[in-house]
Protein backbone atom coordinates (compact mmCIF):
# COMPACT_ATOMS: atom_id res chain seq x y z
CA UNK A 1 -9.58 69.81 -21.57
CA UNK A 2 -12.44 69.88 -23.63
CA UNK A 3 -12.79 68.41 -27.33
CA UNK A 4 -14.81 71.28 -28.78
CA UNK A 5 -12.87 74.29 -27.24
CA UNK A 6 -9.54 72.98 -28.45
CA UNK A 7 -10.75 71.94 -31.86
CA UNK A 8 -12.42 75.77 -31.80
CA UNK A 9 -9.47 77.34 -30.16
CA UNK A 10 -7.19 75.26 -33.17
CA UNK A 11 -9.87 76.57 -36.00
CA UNK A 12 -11.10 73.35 -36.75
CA UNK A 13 -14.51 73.50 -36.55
CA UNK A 14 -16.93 76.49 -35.17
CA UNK A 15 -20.57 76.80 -33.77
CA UNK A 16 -22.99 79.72 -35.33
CA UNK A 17 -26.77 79.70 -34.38
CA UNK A 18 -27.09 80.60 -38.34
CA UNK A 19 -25.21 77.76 -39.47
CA UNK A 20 -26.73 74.13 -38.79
CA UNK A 21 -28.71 75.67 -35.95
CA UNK A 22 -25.50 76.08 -33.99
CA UNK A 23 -24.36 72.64 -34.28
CA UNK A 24 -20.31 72.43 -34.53
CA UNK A 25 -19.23 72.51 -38.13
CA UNK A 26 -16.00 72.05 -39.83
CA UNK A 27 -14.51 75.63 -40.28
CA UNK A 28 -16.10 76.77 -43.52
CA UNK A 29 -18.11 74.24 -44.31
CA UNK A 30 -21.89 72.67 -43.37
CA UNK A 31 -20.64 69.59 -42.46
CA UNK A 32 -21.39 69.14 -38.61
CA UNK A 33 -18.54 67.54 -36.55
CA UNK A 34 -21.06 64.80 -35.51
CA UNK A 35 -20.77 63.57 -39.05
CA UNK A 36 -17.59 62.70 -38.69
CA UNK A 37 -17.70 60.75 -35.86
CA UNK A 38 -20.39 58.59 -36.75
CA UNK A 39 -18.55 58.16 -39.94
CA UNK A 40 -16.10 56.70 -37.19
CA UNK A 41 -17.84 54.62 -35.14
CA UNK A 42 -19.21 52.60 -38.44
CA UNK A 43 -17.71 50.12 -40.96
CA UNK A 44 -17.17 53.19 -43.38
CA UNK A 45 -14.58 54.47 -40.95
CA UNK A 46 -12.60 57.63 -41.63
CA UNK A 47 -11.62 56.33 -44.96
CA UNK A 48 -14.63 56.79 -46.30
CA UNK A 49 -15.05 59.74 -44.38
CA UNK A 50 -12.08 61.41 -46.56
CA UNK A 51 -13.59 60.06 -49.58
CA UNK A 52 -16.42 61.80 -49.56
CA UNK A 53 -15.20 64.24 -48.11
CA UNK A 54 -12.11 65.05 -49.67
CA UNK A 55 -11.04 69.02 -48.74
CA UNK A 56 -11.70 67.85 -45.02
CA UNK A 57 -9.03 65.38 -45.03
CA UNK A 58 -6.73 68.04 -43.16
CA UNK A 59 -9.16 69.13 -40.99
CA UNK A 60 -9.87 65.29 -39.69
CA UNK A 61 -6.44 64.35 -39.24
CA UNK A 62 -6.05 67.42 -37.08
CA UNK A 63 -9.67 66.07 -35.08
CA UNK A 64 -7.58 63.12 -34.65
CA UNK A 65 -4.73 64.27 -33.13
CA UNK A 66 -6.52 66.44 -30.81
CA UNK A 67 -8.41 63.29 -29.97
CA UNK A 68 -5.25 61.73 -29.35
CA UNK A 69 -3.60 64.69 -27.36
CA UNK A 70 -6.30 65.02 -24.93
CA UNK A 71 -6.47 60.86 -24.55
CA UNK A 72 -2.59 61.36 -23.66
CA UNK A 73 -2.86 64.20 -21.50
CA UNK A 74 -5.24 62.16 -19.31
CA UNK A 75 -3.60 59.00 -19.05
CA UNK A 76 0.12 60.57 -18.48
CA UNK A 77 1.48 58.54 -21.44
CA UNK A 78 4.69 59.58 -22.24
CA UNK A 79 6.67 57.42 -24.63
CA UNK A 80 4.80 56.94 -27.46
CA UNK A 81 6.07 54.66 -30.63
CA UNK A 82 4.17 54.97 -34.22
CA UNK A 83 4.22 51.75 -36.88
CA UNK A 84 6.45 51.96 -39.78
CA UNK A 85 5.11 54.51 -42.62
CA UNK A 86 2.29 56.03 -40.15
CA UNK A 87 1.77 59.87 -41.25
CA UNK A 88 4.75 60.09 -38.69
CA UNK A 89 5.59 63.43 -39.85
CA UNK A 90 1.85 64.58 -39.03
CA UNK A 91 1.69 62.79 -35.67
CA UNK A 92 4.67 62.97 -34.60
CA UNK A 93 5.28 66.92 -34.41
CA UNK A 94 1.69 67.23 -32.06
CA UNK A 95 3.00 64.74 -29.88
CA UNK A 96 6.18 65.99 -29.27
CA UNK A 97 5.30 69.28 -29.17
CA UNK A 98 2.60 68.11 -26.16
CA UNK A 99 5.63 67.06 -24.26
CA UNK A 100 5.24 63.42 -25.21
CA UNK A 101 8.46 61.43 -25.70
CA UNK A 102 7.43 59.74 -29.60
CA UNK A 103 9.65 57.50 -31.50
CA UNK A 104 8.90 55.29 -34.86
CA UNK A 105 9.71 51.81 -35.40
CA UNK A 106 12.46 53.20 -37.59
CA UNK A 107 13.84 55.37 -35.02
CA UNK A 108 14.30 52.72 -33.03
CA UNK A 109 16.06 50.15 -35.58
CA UNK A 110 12.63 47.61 -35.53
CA UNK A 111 11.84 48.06 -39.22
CA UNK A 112 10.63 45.12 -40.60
CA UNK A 113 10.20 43.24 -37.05
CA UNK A 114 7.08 41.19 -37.18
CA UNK A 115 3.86 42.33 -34.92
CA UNK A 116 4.93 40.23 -32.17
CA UNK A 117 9.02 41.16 -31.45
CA UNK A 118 7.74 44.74 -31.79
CA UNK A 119 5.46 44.71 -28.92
CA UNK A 120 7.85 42.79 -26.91
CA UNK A 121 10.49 45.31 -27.56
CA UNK A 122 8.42 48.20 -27.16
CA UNK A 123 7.09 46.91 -23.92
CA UNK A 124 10.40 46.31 -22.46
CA UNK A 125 11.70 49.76 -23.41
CA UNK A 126 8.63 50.61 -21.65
CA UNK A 127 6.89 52.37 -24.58
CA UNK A 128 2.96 53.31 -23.28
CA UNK A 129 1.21 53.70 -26.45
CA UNK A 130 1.73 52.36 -29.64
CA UNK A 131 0.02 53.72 -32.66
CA UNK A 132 -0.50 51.74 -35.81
CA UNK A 133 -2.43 51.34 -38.86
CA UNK A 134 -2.12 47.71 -38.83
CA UNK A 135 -6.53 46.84 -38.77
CA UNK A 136 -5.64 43.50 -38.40
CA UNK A 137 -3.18 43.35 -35.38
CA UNK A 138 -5.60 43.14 -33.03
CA UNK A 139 -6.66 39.92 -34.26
CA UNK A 140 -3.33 38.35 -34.80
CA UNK A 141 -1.70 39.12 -31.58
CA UNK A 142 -3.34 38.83 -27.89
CA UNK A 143 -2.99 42.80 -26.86
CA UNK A 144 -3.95 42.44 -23.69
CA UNK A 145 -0.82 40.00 -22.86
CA UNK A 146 1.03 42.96 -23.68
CA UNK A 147 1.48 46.14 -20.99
CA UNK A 148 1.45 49.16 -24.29
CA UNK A 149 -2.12 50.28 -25.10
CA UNK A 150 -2.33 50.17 -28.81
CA UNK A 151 -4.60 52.46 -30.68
CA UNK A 152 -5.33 51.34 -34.30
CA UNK A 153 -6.17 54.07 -36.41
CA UNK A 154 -8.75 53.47 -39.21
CA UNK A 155 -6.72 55.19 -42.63
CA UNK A 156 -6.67 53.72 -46.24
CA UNK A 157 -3.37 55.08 -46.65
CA UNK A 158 -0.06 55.38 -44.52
CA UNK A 159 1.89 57.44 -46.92
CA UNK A 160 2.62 60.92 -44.93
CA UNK A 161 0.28 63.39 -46.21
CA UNK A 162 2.14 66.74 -48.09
């Protein structure tokens, strides 16, 4: 499975030799896909990404769960649990819909359960990926004693998105 089909096949972005010399762009717009992942891979994160670009906040929550689908999809992770308040109705629905077995830390009763008795509990049920918005939980807690593969997503809000 390949990033740029699915994200063309989902209407996310598109490639035209008129526009940016071909270079995949965010449907309707100039802004070349590439932006937005070096927006990613520095401190401005996709934050800032959003902030300047604010009518492609859709679009790059949608790049992100592709991201994440196709990261699934090759690892065989099935139960999945997302941090309190994270855009769970926006990740969730993907996931599920992928065939992934996705829960929240409300589902499961753990609201309010410090960093720690989370990852214990969601190792022993065995959850395989956790999900969380939580930048600093990879320097308060030693991941790697823990079996789940976190992924900390870079947002500047958790509020669902409507």
């Amino acid at each position: 499975m390949n990033l740029s089909s699915v994200l063309q096949q989902r209407q996310i972005i598109h490639s035209d030799p008129e526009i940016m010399s071909g270079l995949p762009v965010f449907m309707g717009t100039r802004v070349p896909l590439q932006t937005f992942f070096d927006y990613l891979e520095s401190e401005a994160g996709l934050a800032e990404f959003i902030a300047d670009y604010p009518r492609l906040q859709d679009q790059a929550i949608r790049v992100l769960e592709a991201i994440a689908q196709i990261m699934l999809a090759q690892q065989r992770v099935n139960l999945i649990l997302l941090d309190e308040n994270l855009l769970s109705k926006k990740l969730k629905q993907p996931l599920v819909e992928a065939g992934h077995i996705v829960s929240n830390v409300d589902d499961m009763g753990w609201r309010g359960y410090k960093d720690r008795q989370t990852l214990e509990l969601a190792t022993a049920k065995p959850f395989a990926l956790f999900i969380t918005a939580d930048k600093n939980l990879p320097f308060q807690q030693n991941l790697s004693a823990y079996s789940i593969q976190v992924i900390v997503l870079d947002v500047s809000s958790t509020r669902p998105l409507v």
